[in-house]
N, C-alpha and C. Protein backbone atom coordinates (compact mmCIF):
# COMPACT_ATOMS: atom_id res chain seq x y z
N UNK A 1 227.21 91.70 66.07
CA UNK A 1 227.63 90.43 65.50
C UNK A 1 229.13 90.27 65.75
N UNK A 2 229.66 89.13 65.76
CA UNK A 2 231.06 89.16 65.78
C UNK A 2 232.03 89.41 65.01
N UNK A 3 233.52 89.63 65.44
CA UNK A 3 234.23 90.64 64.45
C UNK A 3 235.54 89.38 63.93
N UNK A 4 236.14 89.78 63.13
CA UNK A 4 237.11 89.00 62.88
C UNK A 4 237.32 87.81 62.25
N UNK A 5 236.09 87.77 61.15
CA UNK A 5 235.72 85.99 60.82
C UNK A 5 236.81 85.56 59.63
N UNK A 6 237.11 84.66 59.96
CA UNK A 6 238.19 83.99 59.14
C UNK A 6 238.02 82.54 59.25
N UNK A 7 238.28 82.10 57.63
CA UNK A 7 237.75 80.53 57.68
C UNK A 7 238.53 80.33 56.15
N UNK A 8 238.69 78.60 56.52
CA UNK A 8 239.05 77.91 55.14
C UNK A 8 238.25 77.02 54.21
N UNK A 9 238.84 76.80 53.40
CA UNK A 9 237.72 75.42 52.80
C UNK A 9 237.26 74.95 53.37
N UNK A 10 236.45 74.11 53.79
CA UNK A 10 235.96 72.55 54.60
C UNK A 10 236.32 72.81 55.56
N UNK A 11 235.96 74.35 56.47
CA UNK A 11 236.27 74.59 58.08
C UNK A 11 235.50 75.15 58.37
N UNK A 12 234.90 75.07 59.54
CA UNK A 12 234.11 76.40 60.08
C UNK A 12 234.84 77.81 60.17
N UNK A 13 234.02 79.00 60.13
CA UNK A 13 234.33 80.22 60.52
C UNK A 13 234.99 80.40 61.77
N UNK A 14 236.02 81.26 61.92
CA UNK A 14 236.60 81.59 63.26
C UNK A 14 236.15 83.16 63.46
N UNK A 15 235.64 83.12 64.95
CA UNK A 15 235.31 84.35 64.97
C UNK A 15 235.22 85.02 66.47
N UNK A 16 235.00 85.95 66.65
CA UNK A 16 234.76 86.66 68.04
C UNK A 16 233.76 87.57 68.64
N UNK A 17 233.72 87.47 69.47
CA UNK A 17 232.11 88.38 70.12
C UNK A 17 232.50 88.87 71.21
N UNK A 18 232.09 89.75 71.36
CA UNK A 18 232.54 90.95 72.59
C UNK A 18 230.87 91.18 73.49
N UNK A 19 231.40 90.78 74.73
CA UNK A 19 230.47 90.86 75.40
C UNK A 19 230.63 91.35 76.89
N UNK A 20 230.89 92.50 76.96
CA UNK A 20 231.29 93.59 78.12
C UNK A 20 232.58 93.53 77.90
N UNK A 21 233.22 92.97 79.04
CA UNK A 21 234.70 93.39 78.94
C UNK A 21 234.75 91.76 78.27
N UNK A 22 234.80 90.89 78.03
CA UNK A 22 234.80 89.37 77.92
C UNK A 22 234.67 89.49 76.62
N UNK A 23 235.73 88.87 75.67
CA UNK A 23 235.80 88.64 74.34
C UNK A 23 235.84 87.05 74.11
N UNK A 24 235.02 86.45 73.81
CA UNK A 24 234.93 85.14 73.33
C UNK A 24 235.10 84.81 72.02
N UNK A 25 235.85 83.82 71.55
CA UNK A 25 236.09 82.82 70.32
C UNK A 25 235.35 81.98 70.45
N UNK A 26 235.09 82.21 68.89
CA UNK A 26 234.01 80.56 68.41
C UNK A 26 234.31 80.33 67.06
N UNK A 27 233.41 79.16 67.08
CA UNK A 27 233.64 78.76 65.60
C UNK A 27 232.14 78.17 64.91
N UNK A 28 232.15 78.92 63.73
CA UNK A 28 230.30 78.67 63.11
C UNK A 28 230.47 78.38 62.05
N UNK A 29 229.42 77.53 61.75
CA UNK A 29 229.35 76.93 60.44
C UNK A 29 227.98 76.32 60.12
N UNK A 30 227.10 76.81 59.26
CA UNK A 30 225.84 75.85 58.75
C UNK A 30 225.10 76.80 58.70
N UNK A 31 223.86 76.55 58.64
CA UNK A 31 222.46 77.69 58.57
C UNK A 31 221.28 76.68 58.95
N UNK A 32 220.82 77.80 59.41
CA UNK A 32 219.38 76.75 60.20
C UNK A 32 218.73 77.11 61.40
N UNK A 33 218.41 76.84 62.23
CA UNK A 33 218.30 76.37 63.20
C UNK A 33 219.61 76.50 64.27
N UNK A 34 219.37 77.34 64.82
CA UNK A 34 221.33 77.64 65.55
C UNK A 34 220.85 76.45 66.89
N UNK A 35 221.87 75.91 67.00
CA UNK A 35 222.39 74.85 67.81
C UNK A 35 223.92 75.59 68.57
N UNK A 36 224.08 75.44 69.83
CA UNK A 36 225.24 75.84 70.50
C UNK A 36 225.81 74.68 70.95
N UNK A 37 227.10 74.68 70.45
CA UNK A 37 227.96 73.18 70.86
C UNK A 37 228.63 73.25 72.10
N UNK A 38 228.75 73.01 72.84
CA UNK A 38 229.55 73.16 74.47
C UNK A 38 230.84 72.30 74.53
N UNK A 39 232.05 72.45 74.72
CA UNK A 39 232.79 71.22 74.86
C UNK A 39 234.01 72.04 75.16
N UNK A 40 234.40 71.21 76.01
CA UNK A 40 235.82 71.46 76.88
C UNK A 40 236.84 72.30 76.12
N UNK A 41 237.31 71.76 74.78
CA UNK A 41 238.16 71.91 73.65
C UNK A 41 237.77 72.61 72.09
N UNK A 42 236.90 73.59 72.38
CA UNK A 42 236.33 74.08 70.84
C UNK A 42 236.69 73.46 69.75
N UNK A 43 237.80 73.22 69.71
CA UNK A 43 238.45 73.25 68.35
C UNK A 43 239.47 72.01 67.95
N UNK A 44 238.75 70.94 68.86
CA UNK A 44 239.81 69.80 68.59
C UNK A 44 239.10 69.26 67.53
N UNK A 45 239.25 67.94 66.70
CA UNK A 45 239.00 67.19 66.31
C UNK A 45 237.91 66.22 66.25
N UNK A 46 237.87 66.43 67.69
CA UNK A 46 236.43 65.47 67.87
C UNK A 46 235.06 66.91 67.43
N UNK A 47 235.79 68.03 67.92
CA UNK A 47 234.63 68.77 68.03
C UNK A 47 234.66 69.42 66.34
N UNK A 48 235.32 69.74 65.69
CA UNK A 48 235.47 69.59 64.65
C UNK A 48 234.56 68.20 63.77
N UNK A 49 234.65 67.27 64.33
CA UNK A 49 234.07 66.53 63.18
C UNK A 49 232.57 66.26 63.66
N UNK A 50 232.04 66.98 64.61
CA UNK A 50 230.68 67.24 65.23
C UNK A 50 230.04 68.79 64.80
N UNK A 51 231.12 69.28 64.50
CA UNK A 51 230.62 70.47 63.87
C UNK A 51 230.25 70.65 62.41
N UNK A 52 231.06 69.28 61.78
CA UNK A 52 230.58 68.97 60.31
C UNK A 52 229.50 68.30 60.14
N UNK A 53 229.46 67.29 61.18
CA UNK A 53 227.85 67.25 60.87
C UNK A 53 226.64 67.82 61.44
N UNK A 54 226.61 68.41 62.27
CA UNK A 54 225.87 69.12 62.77
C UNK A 54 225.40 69.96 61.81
N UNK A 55 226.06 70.90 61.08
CA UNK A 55 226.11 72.07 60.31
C UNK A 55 225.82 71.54 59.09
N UNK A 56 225.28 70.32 58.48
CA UNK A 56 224.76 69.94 57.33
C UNK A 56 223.01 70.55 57.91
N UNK A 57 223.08 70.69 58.65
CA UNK A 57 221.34 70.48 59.03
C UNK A 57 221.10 72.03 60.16
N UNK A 58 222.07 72.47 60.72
CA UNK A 58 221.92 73.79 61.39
C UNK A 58 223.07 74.22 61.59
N UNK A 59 222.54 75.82 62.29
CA UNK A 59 223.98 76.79 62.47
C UNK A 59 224.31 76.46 63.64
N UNK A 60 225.77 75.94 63.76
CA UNK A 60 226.35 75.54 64.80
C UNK A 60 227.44 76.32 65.49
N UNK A 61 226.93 77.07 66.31
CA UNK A 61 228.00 77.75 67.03
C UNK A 61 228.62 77.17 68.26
N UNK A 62 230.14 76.92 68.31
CA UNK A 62 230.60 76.43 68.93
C UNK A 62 232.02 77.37 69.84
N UNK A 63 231.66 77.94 70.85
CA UNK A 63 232.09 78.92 71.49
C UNK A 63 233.29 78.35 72.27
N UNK A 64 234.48 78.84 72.74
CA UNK A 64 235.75 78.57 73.64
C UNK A 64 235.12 79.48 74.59
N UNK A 65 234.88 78.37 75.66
CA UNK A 65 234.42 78.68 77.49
C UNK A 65 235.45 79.25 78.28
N UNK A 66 235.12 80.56 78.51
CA UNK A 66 236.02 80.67 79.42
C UNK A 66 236.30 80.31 80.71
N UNK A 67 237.30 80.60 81.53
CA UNK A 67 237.12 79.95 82.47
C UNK A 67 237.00 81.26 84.00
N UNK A 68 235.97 80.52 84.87
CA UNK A 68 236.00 81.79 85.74
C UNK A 68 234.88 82.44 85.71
N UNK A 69 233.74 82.35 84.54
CA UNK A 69 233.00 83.16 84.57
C UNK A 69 231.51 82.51 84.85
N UNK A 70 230.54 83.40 85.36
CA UNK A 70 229.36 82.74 85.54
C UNK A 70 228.69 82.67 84.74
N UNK A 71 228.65 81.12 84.47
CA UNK A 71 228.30 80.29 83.24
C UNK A 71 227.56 81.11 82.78
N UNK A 72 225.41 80.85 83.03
CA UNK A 72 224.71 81.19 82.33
C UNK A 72 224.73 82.70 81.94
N UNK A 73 225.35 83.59 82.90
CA UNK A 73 225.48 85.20 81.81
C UNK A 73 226.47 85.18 81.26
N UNK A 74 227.43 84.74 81.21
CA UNK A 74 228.12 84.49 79.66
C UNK A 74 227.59 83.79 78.80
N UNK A 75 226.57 82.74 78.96
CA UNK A 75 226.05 82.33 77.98
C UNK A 75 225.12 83.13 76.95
N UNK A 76 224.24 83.48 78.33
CA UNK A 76 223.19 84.14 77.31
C UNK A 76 223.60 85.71 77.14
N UNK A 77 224.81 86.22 77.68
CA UNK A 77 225.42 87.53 77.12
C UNK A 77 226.20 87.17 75.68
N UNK A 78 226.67 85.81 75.06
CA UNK A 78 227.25 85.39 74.11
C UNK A 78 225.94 85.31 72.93
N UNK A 79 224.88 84.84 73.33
CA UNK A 79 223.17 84.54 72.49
C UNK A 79 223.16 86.38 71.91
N UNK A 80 223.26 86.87 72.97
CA UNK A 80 222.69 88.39 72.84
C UNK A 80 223.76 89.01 72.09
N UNK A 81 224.72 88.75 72.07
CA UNK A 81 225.74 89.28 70.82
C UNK A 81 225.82 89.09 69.78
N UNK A 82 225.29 87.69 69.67
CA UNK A 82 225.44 87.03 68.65
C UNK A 82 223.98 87.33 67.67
N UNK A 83 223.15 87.49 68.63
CA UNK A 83 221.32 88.20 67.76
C UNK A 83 221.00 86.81 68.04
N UNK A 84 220.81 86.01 69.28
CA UNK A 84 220.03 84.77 69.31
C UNK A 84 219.28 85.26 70.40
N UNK A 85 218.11 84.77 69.57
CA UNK A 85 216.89 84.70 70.95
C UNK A 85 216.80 83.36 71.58
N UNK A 86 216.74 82.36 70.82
CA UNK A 86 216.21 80.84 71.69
C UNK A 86 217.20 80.06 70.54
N UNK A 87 218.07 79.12 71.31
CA UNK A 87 218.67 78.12 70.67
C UNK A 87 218.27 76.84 70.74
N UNK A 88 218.89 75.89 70.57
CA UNK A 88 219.28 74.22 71.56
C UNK A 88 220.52 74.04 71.32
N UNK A 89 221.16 73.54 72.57
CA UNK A 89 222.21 73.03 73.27
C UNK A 89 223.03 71.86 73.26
N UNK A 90 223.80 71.38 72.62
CA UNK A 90 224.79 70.49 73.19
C UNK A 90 225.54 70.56 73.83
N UNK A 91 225.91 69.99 74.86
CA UNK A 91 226.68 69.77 75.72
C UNK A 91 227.81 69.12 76.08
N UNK A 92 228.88 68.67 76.80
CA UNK A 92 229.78 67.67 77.09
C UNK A 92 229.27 67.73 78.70
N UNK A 93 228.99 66.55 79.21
CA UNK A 93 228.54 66.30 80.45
C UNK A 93 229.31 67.33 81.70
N UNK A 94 230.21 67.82 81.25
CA UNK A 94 230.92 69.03 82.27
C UNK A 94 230.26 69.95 82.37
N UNK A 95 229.58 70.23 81.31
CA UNK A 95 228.63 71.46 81.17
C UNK A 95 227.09 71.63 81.43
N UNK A 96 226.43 70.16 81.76
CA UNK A 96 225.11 70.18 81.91
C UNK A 96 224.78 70.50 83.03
N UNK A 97 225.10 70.73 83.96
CA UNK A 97 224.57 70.99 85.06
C UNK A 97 224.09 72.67 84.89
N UNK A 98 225.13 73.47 84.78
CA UNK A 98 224.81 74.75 84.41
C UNK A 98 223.98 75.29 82.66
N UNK A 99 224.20 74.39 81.87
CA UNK A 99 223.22 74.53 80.94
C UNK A 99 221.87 73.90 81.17
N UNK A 100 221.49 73.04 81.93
CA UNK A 100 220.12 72.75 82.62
C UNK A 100 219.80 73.89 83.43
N UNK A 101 220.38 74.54 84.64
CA UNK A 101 220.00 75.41 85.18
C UNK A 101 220.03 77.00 84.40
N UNK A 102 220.21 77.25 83.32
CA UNK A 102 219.97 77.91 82.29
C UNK A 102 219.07 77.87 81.81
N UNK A 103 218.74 76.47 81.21
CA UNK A 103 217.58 76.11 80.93
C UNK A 103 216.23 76.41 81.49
N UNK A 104 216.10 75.77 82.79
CA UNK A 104 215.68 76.21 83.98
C UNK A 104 215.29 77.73 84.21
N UNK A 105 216.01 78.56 84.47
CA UNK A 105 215.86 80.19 84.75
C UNK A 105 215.07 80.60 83.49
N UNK A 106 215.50 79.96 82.34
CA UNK A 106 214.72 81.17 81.07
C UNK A 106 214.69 80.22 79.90
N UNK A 107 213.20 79.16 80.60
CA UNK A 107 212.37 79.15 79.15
C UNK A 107 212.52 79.10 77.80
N UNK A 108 212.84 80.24 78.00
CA UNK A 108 212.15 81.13 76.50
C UNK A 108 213.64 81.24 75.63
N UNK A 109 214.73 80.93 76.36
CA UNK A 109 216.17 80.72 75.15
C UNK A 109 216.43 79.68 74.84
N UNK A 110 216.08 78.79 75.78
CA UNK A 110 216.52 77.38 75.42
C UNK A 110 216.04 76.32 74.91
N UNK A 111 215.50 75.55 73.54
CA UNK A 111 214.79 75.04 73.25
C UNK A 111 214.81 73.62 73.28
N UNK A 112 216.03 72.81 73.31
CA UNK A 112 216.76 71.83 73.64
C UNK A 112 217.66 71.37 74.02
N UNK A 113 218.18 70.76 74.68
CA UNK A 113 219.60 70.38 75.84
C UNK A 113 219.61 68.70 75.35
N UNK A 114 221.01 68.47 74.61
CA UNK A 114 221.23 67.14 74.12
C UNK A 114 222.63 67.08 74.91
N UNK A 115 222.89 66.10 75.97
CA UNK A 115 223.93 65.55 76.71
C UNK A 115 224.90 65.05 75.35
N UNK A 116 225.99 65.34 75.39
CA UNK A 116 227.34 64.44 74.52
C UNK A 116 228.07 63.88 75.04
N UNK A 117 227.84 62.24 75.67
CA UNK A 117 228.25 61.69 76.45
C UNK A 117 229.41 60.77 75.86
N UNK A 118 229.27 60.59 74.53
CA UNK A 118 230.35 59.23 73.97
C UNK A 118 230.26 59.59 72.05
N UNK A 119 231.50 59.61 72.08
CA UNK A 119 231.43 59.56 70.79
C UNK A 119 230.55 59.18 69.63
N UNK A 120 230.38 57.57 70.34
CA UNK A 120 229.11 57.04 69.53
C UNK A 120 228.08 57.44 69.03
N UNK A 121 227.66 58.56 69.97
CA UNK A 121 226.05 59.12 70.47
C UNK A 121 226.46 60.11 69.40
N UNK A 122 227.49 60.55 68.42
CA UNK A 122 227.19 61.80 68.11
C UNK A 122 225.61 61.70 66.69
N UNK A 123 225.28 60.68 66.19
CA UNK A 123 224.30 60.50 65.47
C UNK A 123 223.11 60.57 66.24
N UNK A 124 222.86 60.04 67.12
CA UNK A 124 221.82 60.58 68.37
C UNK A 124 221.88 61.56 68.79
N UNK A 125 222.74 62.83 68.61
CA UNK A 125 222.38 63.79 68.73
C UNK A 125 221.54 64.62 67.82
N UNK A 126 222.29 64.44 66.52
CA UNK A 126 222.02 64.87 65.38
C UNK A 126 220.44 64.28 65.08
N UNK A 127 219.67 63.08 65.63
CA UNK A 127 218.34 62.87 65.53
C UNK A 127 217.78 63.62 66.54
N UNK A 128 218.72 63.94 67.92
CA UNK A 128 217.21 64.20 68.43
C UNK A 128 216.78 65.73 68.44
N UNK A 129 218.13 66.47 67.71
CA UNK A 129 217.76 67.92 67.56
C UNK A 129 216.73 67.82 66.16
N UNK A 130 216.32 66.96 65.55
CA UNK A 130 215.62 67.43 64.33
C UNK A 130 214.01 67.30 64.66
């Protein structure tokens, strides 16, 4: 599980996962149903206020991507640290291509892939994961 969790009032958890030599930051918050948030900026504002609602309804882990690495085994080396067998996915359209072909290779982790194309949509996301 990851080490280092630290969090405030009305924030998600900050935390870290070690996965070979590759130490990743994220940030979790909710229970449920784990949902993985994808987005350029972990920890801005926008993603922040997608992580509040998200996390009324599931566990939302929202990981800082590194850069450089091949996507889907950091992904699913981040699942396997974390004790996830099968999630669903949000995305920021930068990221779908390689979270589809994730998708794609293995079935059996990925249970849904919701594109986050516009702000607007963030309530359409939140329906179509339920």
């Amino acid at each position: 599980m990851g080490k280092d969790a630290r969090t405030r009032a009305g924030s998600p958890a900050r935390a870290f996962v070690c996965v070979g030599a590759e130490e990743t930051e994220y940030l979790r918050a909710g229970c449920g149903a784990v949902v993985v948030l994808l987005t350029a900026e972990f920890n801005n504002p926008a993603a922040l206020e997608l992580i509040a609602l998200l996390s009324a309804s599931f566990l939302v882990i929202c990981p800082r991507i590194p850069r450089g690495v091949a996507f889907a085994d950091w992904l699913s080396n981040v699942m396997d640290g974390l004790g996830f067998a099968r999630v669903s996915i949000v995305a920021e359209t930068t990221f779908v291509t390689d979270v589809l072909r994730l998708a794609a290779e293995d079935e059996a982790r990925v249970h849904r892939v919701a594109v986050l194309a516009a702000r607007s949509e963030i309530a359409e996301v939140s329906r179509f994961l339920e």
